[in-house]
C-alpha atoms as a PDB file:
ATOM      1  CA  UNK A   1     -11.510  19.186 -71.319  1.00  0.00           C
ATOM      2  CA  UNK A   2     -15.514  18.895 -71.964  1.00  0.00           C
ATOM      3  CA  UNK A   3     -17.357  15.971 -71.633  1.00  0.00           C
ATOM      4  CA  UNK A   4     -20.114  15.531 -74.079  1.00  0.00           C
ATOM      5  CA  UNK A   5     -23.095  12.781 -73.400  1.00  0.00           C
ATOM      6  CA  UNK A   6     -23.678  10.804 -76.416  1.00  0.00           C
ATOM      7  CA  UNK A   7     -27.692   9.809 -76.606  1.00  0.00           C
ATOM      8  CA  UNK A   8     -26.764   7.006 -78.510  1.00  0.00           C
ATOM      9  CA  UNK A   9     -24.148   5.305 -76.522  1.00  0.00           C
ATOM     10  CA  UNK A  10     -25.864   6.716 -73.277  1.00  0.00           C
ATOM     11  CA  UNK A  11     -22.039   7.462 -71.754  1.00  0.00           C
ATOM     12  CA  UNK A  12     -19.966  11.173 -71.560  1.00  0.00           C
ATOM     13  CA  UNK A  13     -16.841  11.040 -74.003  1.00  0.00           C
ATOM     14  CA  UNK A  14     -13.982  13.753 -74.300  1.00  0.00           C
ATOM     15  CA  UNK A  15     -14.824  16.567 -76.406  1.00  0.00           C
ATOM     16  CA  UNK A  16     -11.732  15.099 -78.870  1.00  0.00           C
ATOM     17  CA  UNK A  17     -13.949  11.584 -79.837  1.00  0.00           C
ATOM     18  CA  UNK A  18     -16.698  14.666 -81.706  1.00  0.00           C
ATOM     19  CA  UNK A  19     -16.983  16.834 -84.205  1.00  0.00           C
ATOM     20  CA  UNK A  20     -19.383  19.971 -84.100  1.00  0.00           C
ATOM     21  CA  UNK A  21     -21.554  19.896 -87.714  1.00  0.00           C
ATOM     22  CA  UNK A  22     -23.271  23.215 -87.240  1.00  0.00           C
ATOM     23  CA  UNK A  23     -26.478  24.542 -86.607  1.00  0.00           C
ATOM     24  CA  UNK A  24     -29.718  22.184 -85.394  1.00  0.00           C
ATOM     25  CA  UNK A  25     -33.052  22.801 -86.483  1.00  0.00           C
ATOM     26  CA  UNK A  26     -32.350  24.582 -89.743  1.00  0.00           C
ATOM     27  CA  UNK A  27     -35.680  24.927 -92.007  1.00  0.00           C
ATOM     28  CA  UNK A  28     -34.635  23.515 -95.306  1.00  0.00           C
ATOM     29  CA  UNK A  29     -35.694  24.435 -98.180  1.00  0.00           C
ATOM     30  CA  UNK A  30     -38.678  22.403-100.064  1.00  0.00           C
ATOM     31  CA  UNK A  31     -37.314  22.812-103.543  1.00  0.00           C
ATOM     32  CA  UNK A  32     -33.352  24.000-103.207  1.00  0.00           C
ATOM     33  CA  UNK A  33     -33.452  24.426-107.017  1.00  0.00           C
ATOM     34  CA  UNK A  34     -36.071  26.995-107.057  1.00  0.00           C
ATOM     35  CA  UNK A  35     -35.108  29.432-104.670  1.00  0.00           C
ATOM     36  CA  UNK A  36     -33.102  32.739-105.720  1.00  0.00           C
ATOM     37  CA  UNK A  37     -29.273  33.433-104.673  1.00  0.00           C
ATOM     38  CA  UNK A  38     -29.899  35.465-102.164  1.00  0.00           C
ATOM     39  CA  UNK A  39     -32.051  32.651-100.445  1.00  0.00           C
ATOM     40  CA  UNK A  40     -29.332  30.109-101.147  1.00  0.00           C
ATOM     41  CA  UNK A  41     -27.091  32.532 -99.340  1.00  0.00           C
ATOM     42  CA  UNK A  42     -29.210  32.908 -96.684  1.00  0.00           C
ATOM     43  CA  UNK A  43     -30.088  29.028 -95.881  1.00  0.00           C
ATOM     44  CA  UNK A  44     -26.450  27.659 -96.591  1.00  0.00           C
ATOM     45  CA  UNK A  45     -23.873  30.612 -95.383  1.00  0.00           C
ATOM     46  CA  UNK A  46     -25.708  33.134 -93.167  1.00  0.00           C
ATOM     47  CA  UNK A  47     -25.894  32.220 -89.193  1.00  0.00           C
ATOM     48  CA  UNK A  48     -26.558  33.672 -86.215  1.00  0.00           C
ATOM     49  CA  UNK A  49     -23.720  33.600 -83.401  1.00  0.00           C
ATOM     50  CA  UNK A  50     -25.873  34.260 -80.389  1.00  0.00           C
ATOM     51  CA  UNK A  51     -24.877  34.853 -77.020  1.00  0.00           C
ATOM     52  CA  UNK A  52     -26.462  32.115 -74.608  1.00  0.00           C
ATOM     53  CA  UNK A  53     -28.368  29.068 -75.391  1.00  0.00           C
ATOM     54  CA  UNK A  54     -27.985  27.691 -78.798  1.00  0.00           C
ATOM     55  CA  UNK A  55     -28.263  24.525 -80.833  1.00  0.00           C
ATOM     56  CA  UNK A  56     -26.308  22.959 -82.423  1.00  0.00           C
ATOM     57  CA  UNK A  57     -25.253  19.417 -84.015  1.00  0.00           C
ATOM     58  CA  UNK A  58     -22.265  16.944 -83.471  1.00  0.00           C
ATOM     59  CA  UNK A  59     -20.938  14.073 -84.246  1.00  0.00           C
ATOM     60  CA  UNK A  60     -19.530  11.205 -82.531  1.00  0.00           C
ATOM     61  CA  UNK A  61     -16.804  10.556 -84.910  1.00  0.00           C
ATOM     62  CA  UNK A  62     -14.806   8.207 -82.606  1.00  0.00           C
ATOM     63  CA  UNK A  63     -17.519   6.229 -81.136  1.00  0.00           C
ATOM     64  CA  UNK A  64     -20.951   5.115 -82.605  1.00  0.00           C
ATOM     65  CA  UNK A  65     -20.399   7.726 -85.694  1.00  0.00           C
ATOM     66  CA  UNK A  66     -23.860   9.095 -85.209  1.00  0.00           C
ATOM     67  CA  UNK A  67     -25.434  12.376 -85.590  1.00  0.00           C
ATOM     68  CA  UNK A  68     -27.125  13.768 -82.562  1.00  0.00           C
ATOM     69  CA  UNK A  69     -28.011  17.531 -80.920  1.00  0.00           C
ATOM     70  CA  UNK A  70     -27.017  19.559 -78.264  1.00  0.00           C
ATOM     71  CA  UNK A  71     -28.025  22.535 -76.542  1.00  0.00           C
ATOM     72  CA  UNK A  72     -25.000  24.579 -75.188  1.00  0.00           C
ATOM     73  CA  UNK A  73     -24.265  27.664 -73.624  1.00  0.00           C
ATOM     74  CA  UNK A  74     -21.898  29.839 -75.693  1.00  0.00           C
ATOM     75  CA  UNK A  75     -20.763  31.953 -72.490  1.00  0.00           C
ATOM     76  CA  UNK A  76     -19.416  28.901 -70.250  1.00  0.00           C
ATOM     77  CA  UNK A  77     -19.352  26.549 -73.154  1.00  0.00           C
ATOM     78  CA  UNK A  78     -21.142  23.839 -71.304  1.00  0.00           C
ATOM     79  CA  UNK A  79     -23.255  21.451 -72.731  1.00  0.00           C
ATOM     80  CA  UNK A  80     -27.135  21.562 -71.190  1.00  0.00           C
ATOM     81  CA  UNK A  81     -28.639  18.453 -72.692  1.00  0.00           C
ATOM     82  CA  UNK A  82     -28.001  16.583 -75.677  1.00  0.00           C
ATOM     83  CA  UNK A  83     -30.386  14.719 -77.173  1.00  0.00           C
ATOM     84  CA  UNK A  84     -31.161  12.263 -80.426  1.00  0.00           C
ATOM     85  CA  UNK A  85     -31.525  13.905 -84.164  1.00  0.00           C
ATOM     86  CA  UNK A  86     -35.070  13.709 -85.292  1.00  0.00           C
ATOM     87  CA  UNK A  87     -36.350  14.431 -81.893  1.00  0.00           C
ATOM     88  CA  UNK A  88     -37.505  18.207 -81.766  1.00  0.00           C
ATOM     89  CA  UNK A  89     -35.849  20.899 -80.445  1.00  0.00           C
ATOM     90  CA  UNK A  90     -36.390  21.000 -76.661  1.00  0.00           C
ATOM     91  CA  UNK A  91     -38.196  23.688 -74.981  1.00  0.00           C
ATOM     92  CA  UNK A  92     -35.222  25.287 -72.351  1.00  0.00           C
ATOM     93  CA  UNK A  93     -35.705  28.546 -71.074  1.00  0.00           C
ATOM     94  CA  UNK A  94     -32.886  30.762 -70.830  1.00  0.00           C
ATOM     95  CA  UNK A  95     -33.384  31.103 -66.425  1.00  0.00           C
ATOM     96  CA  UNK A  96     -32.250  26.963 -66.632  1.00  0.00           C
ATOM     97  CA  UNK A  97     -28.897  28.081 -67.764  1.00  0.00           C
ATOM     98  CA  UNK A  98     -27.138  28.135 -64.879  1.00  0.00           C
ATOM     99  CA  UNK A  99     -23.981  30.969 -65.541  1.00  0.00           C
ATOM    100  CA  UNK A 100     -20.741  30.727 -64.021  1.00  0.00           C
ATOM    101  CA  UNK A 101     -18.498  33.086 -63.937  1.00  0.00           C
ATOM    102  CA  UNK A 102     -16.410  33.062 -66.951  1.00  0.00           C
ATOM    103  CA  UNK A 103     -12.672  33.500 -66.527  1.00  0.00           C
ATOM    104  CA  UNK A 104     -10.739  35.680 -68.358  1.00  0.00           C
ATOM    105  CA  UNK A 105      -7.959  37.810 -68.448  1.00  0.00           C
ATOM    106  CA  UNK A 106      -9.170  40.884 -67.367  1.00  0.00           C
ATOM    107  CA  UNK A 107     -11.293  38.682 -64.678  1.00  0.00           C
ATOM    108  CA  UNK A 108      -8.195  37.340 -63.205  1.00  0.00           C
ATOM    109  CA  UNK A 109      -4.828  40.224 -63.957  1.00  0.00           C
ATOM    110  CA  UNK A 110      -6.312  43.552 -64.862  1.00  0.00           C
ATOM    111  CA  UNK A 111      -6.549  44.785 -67.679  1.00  0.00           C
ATOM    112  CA  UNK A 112      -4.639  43.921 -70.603  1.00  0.00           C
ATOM    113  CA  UNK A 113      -1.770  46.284 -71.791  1.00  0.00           C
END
């Protein structure tokens, strides 16, 4: 089970009391009505699905109900730092993720069959 740090309620809570909500730090567009499809397409649908640091937003959906970010590493799925909405995006260099080995499978029996 993870434990995810709310900013807001200042305590860690099981990963079942949030909701993920997507990207953080998305550059909206000024006027959504003006821009062409393939714009639209590319601010509401297209994401990257990087390998590392990313960051994202959640919700606490079972506690304060409040919106906040997080910066997590997508290899060991641990959560660096969260931190309020509105504040901006935190400058973490990718040497302060510490990496674990990640267990798997092939890690643990051998190849798969």
């Amino acid at each position: 089970m993870l434990l995810i740090h709310c900013p807001y309620c200042q305590e860690e809570r099981s990963e079942l009391e949030f909701r993920g909500a997507g990207d953080a730090h998305i550059a909206r567009p000024q006027n959504i009505a003006s821009i062409s499809d393939e714009e639209f397409e590319a601010y509401f649908f297209l994401r990257d699905n990087p390998k590392g640091l990313i960051f994202e937003r959640w919700r606490h959906i079972h506690g304060c109900g409040r919106f906040f970010n997080a910066a997590r590493d997508t290899i060991s799925d641990k959560f660096i730092m969260t931190y309020k909405a509105g504040e901006p995006k935190p400058e973490i260099g990718a040497a302060s993720v510490p990496h674990a080995p990640v267990e798997t499978y092939e890690a643990m029996e051998g190849e798969a069959q």
